[in-house]
N, C-alpha and C. Protein backbone atom coordinates (compact mmCIF):
# COMPACT_ATOMS: atom_id res chain seq x y z
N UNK A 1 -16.54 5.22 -5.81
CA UNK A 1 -16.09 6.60 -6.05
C UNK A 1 -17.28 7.44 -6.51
N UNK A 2 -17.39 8.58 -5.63
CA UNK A 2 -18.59 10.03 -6.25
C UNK A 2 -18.14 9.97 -8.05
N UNK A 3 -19.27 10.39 -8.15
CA UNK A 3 -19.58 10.73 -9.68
C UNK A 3 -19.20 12.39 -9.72
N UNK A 4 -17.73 12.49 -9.79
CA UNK A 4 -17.16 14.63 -9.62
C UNK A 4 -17.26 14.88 -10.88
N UNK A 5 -18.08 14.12 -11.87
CA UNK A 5 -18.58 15.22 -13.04
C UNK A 5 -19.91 15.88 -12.90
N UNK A 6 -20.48 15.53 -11.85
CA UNK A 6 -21.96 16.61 -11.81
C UNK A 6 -21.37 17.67 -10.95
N UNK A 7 -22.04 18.88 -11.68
CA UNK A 7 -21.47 20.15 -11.19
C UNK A 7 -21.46 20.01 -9.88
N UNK A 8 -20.93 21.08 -8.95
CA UNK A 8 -20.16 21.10 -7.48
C UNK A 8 -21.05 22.31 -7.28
N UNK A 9 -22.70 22.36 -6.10
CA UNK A 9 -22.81 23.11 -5.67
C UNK A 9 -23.14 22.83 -4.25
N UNK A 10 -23.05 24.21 -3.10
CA UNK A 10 -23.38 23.79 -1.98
C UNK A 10 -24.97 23.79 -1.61
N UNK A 11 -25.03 23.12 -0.88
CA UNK A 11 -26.57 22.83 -0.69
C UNK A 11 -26.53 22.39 0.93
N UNK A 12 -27.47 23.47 1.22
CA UNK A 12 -27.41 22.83 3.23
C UNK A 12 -28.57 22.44 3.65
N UNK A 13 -29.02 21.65 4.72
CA UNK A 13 -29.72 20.63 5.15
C UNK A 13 -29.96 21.08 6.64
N UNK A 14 -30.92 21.04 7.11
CA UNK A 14 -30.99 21.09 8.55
C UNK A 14 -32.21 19.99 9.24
N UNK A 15 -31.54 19.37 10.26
CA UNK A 15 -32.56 19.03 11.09
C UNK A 15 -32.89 19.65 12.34
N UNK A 16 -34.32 19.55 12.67
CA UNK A 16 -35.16 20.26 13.98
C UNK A 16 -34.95 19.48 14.74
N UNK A 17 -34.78 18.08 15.19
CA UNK A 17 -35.12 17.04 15.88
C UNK A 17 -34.80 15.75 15.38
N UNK A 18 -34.62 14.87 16.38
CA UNK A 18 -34.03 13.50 16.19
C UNK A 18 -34.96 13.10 15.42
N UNK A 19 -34.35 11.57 14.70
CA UNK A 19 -35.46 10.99 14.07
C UNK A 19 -35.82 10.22 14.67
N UNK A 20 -37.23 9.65 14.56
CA UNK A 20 -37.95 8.29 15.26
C UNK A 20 -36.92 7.32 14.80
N UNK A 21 -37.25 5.80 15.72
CA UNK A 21 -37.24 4.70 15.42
C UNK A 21 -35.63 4.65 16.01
N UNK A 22 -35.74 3.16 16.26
CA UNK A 22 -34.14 2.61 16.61
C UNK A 22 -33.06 3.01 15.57
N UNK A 23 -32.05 2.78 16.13
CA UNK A 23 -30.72 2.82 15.44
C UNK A 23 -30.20 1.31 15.13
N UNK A 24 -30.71 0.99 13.82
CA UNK A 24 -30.65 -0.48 14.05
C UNK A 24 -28.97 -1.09 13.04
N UNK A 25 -28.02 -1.39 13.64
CA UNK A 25 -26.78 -1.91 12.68
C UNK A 25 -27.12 -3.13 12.50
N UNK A 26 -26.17 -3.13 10.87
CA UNK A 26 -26.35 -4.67 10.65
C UNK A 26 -25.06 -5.82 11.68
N UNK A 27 -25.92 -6.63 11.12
CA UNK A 27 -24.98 -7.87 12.57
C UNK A 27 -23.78 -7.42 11.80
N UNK A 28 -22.67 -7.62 12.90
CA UNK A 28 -20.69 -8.02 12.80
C UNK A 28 -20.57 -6.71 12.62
N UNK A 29 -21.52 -5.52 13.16
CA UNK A 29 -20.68 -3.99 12.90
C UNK A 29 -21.08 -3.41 14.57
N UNK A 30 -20.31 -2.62 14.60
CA UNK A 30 -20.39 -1.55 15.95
C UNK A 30 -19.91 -0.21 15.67
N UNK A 31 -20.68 0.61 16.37
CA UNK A 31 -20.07 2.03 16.11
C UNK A 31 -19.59 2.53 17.47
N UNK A 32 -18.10 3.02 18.00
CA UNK A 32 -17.92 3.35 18.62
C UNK A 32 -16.56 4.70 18.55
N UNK A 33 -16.44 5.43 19.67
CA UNK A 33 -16.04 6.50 19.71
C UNK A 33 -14.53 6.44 18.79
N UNK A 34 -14.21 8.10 18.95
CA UNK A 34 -12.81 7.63 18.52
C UNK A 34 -11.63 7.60 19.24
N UNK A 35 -10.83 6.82 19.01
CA UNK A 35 -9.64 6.35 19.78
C UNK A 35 -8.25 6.72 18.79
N UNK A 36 -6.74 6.74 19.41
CA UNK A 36 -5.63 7.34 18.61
C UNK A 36 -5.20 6.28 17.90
N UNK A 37 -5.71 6.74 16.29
CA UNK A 37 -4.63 6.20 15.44
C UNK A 37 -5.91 6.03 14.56
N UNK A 38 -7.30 6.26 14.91
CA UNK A 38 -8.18 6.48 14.23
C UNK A 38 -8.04 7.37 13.10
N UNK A 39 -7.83 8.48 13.23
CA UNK A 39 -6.95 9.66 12.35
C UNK A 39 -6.46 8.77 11.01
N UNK A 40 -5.72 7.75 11.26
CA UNK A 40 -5.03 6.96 10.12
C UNK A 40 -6.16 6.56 9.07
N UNK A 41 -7.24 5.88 10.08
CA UNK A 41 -7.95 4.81 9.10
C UNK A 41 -9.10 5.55 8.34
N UNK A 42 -9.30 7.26 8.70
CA UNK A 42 -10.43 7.77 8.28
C UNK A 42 -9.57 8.31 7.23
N UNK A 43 -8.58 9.10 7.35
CA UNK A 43 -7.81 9.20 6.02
C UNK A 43 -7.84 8.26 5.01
N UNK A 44 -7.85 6.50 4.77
CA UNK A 44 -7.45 5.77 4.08
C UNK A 44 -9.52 5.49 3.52
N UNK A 45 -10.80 6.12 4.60
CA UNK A 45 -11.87 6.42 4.12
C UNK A 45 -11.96 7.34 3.07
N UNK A 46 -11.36 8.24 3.41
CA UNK A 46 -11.91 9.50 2.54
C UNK A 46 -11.22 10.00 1.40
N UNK A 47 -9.64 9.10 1.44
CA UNK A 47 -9.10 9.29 0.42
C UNK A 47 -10.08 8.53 -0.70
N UNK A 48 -10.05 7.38 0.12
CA UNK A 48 -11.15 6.27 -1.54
C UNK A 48 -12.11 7.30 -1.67
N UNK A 49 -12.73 8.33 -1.36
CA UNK A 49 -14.11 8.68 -1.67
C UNK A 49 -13.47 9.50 -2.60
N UNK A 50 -12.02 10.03 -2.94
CA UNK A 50 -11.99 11.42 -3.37
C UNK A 50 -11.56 12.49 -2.66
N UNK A 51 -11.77 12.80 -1.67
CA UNK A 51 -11.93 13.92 -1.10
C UNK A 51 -10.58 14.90 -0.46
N UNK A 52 -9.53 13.94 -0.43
CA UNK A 52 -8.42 14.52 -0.37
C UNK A 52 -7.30 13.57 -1.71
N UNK A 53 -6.10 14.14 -2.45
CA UNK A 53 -5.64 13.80 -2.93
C UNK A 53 -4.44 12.52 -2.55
N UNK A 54 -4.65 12.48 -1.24
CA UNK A 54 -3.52 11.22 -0.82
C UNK A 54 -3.89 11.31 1.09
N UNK A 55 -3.31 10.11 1.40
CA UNK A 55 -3.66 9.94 2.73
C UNK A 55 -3.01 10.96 3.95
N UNK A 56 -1.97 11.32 3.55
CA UNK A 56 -1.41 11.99 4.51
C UNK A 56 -1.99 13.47 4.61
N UNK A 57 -2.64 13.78 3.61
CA UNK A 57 -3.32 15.42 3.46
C UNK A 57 -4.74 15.12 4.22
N UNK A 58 -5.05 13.65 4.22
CA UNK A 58 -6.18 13.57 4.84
C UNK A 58 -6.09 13.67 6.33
N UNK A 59 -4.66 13.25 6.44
CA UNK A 59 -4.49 12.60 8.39
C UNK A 59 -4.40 14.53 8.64
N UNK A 60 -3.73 14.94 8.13
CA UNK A 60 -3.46 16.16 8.53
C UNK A 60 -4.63 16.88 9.05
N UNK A 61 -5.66 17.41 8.08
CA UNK A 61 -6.08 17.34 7.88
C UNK A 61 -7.44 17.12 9.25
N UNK A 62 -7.41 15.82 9.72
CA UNK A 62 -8.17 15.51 10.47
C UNK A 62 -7.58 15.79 11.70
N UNK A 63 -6.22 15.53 12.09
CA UNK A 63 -5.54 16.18 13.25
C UNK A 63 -5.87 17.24 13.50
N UNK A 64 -5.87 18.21 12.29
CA UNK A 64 -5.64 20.13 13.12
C UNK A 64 -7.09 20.45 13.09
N UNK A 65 -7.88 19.54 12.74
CA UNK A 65 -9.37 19.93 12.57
C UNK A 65 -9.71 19.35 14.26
N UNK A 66 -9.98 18.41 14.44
CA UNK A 66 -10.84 17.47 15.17
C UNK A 66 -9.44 17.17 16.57
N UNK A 67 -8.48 17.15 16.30
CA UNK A 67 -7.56 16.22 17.62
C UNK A 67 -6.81 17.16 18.58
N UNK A 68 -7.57 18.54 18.19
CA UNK A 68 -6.74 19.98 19.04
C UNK A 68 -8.17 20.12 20.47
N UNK A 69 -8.86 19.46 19.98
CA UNK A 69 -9.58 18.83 21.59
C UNK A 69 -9.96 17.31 21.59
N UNK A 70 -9.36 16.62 22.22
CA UNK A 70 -9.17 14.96 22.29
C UNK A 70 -10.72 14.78 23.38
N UNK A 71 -11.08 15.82 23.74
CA UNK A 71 -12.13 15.26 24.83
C UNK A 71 -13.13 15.57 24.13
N UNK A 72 -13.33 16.64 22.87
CA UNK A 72 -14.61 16.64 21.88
C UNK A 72 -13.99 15.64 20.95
N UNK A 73 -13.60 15.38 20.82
CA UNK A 73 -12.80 13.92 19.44
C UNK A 73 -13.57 12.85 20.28
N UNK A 74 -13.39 12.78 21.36
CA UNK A 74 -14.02 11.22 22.04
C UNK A 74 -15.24 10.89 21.61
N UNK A 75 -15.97 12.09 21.94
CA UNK A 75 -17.25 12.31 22.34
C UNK A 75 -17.93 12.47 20.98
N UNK A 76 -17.70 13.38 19.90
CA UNK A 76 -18.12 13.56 18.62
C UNK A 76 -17.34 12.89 17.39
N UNK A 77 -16.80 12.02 17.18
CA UNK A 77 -16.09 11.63 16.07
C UNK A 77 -16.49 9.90 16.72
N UNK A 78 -16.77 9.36 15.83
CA UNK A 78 -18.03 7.92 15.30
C UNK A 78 -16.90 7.49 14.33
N UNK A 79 -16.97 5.82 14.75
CA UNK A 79 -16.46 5.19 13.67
C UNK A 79 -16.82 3.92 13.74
N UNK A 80 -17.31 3.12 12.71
CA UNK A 80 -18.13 2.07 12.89
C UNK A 80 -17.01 0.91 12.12
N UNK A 81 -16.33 0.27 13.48
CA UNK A 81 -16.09 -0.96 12.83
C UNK A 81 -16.32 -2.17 11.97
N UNK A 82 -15.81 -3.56 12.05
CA UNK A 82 -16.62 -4.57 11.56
C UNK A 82 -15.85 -5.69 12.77
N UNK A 83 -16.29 -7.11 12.60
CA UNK A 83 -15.76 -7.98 13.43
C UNK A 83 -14.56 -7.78 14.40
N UNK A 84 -13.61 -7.57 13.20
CA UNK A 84 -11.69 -7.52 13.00
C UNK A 84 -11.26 -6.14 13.62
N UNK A 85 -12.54 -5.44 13.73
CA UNK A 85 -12.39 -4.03 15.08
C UNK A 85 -11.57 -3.09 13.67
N UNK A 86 -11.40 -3.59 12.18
CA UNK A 86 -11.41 -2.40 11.32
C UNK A 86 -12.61 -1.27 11.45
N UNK A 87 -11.87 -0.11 10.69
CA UNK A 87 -12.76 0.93 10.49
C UNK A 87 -13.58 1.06 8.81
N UNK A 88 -14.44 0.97 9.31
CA UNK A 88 -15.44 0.81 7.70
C UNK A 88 -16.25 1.97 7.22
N UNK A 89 -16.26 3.10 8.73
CA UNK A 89 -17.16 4.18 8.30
C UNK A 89 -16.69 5.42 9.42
N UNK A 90 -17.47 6.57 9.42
CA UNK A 90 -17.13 7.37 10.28
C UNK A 90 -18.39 8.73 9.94
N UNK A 91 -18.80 9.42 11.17
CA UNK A 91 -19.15 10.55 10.89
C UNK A 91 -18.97 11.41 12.07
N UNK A 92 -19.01 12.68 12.14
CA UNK A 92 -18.51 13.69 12.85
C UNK A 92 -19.64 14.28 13.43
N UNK A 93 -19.81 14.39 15.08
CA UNK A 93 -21.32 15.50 15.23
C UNK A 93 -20.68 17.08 15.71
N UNK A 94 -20.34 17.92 14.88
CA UNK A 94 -19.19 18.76 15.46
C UNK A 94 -19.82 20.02 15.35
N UNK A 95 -19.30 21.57 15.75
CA UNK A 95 -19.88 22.13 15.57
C UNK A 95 -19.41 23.54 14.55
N UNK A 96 -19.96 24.41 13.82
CA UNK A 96 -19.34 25.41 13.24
C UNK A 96 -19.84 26.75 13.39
N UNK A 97 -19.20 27.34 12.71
CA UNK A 97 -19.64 28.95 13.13
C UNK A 97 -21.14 29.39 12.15
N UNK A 98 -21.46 30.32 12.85
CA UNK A 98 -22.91 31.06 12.29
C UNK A 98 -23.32 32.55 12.92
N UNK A 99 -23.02 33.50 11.90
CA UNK A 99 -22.58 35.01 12.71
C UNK A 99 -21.95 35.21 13.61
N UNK A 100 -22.24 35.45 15.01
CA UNK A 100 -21.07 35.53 16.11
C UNK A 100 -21.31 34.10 17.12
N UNK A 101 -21.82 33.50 16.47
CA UNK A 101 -22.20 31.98 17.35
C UNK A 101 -21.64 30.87 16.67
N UNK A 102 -22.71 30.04 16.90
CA UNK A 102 -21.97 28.59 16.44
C UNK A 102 -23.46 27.79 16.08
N UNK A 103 -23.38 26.44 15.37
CA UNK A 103 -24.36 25.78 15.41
C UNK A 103 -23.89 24.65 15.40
N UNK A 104 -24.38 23.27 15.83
CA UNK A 104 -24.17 22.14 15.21
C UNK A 104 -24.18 21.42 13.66
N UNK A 105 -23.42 20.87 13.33
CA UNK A 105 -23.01 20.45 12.21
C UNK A 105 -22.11 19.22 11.69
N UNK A 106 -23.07 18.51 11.22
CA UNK A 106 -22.56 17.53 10.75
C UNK A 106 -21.75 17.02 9.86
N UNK A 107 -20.24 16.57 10.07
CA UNK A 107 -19.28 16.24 9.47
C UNK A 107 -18.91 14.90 8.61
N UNK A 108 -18.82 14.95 6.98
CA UNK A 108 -18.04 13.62 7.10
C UNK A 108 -18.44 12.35 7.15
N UNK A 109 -19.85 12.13 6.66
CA UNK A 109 -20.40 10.76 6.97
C UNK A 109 -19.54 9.99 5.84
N UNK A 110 -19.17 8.70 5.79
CA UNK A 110 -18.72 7.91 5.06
C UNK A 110 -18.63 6.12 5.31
N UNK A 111 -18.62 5.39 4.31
CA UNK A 111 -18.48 4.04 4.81
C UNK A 111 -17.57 3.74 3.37
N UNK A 112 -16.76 3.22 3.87
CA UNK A 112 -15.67 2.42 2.62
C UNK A 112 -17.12 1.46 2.20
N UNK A 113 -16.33 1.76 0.36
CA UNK A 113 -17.16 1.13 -0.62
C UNK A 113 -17.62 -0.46 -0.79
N UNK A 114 -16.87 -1.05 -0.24
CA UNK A 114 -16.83 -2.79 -0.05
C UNK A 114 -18.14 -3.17 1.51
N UNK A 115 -18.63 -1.95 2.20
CA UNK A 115 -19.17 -1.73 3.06
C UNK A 115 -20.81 -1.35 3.01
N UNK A 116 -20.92 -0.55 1.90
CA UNK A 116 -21.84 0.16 1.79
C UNK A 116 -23.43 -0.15 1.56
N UNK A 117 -24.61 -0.30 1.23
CA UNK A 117 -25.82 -0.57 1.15
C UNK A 117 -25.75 -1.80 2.06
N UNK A 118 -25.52 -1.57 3.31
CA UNK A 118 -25.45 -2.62 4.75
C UNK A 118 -26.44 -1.47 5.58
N UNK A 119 -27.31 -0.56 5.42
CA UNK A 119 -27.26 0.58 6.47
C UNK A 119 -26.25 0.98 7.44
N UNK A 120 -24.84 1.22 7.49
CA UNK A 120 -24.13 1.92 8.03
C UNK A 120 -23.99 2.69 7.74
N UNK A 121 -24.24 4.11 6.64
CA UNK A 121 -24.78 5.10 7.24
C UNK A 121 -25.43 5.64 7.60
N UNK A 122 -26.81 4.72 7.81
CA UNK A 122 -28.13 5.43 8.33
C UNK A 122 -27.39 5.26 9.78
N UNK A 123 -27.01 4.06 10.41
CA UNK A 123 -26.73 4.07 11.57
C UNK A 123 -25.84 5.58 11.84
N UNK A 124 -24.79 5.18 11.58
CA UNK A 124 -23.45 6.63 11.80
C UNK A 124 -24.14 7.93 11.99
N UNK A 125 -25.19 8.16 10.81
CA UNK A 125 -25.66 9.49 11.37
C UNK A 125 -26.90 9.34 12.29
N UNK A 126 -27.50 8.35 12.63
CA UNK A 126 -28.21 8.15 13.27
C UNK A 126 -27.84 8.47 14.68
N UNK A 127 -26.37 7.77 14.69
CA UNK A 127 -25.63 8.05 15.93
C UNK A 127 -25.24 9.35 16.78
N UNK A 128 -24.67 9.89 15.60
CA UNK A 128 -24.50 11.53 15.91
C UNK A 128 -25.25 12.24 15.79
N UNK A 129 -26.40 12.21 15.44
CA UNK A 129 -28.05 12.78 16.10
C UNK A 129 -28.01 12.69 17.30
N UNK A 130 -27.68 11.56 18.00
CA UNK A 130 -28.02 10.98 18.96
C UNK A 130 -26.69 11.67 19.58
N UNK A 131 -25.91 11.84 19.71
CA UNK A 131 -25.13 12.81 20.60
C UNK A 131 -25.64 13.76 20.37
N UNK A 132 -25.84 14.86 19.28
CA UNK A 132 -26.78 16.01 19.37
C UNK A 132 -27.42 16.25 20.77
N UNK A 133 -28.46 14.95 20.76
CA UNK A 133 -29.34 15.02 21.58
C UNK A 133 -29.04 15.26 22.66
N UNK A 134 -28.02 14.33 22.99
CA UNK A 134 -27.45 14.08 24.54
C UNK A 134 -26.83 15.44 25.34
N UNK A 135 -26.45 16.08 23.82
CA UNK A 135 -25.70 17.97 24.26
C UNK A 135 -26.75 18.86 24.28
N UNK A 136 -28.25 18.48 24.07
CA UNK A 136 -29.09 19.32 23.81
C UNK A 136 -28.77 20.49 23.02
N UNK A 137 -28.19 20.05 21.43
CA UNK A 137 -27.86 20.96 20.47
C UNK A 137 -28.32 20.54 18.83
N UNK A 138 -29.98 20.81 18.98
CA UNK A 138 -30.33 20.84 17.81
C UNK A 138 -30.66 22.08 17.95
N UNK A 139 -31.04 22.49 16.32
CA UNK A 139 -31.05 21.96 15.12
C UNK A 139 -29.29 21.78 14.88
N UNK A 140 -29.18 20.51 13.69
CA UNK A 140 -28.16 20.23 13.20
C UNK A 140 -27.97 20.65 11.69
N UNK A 141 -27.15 21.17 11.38
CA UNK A 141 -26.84 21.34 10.21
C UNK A 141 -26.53 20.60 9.32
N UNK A 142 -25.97 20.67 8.30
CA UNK A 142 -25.01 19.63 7.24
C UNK A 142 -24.76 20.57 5.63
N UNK A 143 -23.61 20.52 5.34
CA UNK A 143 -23.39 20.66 4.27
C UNK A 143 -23.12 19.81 2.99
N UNK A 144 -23.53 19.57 2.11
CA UNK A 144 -23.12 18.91 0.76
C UNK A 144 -23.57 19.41 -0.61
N UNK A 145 -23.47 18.43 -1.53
CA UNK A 145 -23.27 19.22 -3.41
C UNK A 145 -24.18 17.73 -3.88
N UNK A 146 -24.66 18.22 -5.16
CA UNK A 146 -25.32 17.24 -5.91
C UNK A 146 -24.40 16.04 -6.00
N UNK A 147 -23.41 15.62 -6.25
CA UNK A 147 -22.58 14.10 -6.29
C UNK A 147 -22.99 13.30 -5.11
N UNK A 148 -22.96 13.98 -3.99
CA UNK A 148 -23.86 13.20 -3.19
C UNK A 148 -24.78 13.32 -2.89
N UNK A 149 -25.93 12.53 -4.59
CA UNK A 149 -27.03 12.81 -4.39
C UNK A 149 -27.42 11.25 -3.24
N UNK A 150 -26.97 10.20 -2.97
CA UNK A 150 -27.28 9.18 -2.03
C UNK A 150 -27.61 9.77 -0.75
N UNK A 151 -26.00 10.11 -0.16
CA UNK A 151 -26.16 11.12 0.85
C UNK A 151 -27.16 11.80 0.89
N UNK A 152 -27.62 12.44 0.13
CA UNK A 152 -29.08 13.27 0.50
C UNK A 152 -30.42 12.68 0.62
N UNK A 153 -30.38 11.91 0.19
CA UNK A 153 -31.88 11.44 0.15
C UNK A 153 -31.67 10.53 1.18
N UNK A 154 -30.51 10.11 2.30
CA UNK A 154 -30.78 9.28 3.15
C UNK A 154 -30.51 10.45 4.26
N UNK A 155 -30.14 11.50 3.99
CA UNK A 155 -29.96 12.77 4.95
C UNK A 155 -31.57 13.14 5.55
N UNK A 156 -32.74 13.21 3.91
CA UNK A 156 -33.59 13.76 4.01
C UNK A 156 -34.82 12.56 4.37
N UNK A 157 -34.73 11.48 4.58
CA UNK A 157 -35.49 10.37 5.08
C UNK A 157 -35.14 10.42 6.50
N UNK A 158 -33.90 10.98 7.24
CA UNK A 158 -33.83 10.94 8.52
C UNK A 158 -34.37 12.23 9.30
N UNK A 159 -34.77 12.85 8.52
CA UNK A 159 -35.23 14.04 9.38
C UNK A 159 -35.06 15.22 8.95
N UNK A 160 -33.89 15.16 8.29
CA UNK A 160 -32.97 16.63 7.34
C UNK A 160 -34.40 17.71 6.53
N UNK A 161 -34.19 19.02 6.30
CA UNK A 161 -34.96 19.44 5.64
C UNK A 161 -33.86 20.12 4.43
N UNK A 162 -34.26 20.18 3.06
CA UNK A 162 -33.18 21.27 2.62
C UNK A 162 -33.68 22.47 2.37
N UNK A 163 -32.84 23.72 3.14
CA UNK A 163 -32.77 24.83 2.53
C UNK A 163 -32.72 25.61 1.74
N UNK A 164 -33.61 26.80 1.49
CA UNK A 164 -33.54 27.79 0.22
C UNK A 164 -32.68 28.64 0.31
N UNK A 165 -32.48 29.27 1.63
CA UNK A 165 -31.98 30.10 1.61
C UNK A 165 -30.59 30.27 3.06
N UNK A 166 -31.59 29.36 4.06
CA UNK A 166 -30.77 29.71 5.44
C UNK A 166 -29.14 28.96 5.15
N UNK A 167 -28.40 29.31 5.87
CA UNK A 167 -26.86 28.57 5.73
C UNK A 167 -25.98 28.82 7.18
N UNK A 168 -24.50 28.37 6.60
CA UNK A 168 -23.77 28.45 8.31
C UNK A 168 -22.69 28.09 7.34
N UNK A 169 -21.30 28.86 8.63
CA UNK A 169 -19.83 28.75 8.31
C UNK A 169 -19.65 29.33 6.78
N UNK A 170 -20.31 30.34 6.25
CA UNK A 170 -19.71 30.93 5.52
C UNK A 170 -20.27 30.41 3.94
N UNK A 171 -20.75 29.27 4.23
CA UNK A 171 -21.39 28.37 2.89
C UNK A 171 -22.11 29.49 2.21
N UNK A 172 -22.26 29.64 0.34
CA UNK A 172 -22.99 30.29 -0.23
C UNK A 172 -24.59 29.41 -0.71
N UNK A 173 -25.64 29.79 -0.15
CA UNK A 173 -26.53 28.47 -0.29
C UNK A 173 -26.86 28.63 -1.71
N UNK A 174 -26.54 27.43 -2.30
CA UNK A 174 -26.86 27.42 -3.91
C UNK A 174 -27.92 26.04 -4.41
N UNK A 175 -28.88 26.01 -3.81
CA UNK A 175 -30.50 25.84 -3.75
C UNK A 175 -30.95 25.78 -5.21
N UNK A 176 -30.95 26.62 -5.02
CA UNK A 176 -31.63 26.17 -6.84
C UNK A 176 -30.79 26.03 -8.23
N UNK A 177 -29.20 26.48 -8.33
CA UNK A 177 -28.38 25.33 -9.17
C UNK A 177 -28.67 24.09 -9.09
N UNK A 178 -28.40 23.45 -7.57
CA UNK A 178 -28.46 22.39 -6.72
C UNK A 178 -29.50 21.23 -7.32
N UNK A 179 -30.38 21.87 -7.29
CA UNK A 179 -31.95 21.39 -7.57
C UNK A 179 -31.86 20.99 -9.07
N UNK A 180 -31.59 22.06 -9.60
CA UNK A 180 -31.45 22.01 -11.01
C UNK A 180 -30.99 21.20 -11.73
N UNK A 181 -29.39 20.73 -11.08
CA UNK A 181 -28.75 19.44 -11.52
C UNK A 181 -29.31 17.88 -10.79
N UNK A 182 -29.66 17.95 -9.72
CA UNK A 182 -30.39 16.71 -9.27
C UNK A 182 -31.66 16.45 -10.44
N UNK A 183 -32.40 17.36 -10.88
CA UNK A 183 -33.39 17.15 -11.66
C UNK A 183 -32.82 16.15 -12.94
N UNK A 184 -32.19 16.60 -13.10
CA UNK A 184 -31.48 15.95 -14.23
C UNK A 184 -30.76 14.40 -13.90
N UNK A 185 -30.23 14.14 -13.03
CA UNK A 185 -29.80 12.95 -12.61
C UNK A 185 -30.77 11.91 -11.68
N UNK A 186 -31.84 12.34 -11.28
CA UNK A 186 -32.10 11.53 -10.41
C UNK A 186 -33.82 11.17 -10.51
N UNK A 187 -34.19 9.58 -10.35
CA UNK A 187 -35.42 9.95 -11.11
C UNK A 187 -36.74 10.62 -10.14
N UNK A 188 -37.57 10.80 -11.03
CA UNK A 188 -38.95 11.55 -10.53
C UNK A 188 -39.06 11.82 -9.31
N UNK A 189 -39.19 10.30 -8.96
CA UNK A 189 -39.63 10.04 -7.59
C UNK A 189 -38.59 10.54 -5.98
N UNK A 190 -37.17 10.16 -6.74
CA UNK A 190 -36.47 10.76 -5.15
C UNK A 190 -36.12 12.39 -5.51
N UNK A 191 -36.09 12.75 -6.67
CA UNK A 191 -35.92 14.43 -6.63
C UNK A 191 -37.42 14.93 -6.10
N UNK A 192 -38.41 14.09 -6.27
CA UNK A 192 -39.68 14.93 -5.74
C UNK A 192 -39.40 14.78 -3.92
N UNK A 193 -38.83 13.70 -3.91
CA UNK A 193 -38.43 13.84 -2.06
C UNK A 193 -37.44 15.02 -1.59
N UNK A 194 -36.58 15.03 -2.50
CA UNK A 194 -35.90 16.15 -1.52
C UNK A 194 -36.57 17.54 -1.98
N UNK A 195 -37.16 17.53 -3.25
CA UNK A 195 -38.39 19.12 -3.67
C UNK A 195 -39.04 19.30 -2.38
N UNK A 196 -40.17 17.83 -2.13
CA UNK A 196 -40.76 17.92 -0.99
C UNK A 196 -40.08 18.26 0.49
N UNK A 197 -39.22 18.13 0.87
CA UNK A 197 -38.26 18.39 1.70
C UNK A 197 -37.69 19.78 1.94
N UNK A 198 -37.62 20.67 0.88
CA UNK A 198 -37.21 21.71 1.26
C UNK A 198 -38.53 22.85 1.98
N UNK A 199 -37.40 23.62 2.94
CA UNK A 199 -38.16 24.73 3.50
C UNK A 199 -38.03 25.97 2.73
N UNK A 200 -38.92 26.76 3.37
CA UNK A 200 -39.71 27.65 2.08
C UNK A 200 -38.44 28.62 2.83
């Protein structure tokens, strides 16, 4: 479970370009598209993280978001099994609004907790880079808040830069709260990575 006592600010991320190097999973996992009834098992993800108050607000939720086009659901919604063809993780390569356009944007990375420091989510978002690519739609976006300070520093080892100022879908970029509270939680060395990381 996120640590939701460090303050809640938004903070956005962009990548220019794929990252080098393979997409390497650990053995007994696969990541593959999504299929019906998937909806179920990412709800029963994201409820453990927090993020919705019960499973059914989550399925909802993911239906009216993502399943009102089943042929971008195929294609952009990632979910990385294990042996038993359970779902252990998921991330979204989807896209959102930005003035009268749109940009790419990344949704939703997650791996149930019994799962986690396996690299499946370097893979997952590794993956949906990698559709990016295939749509020829970089730069990619991403939104998140200091609690996921993990998330970020494996956001910003893949390529991610963070932003001062630029944003998308309406986000207020809050950059230097952001900063402010990572300073405080995280030591020297990975807050100087994502310092180093941001664009001017």
């Amino acid at each position: 479970m996120l640590d939701r006592s460090i303050p809640f600010y938004n903070m956005i991320l962009r990548c220019g370009a794929p990252p080098a190097g393979p997409l390497l999973l650990p053995e007994g996992y696969r990541i593959r598209p999504y299929q019906p009834g998937d909806e179920r098992a990412w709800a029963r993800l994201e409820q453990e993280t927090g993020d919705f108050p019960d499973q059914d607000q989550a399925e909802a939720y993911f239906v009216s978001r993502y399943c009102r086009d089943p042929a971008a659901a195929r294609k952009r919604c990632l979910f990385a099994v294990d042996r038993r063809e359970r779902v252990v993780g998921s991330c979204i390569a989807w896209q959102d609004p930005r003035g009268e356009g749109s940009v790419s944007s990344l949704h939703w990375l997650v791996v149930a907790s019994a799962h986690q420091r396996r690299g499946l989510g370097s893979a997952l978002c590794r993956r949906a880079l990698q559709v990016y690519q295939e749509l020829d739609a970089f730069p990619v976006y991403l939104h998140t808040q200091p609690w996921s300070y993990g998330a970020l520093l494996l956001y910003v080892r893949l390529g991610f830069r963070l932003q001062r100022t630029d944003t998308f879908s309406g986000y207020e970029n809050q950059y230097a709260q952001g900063m402010r509270t990572l300073r405080r939680i995280l030591p020297a060395e990975s807050y100087r990575l994502l310092a180093d990381s941001a664009e001017p």
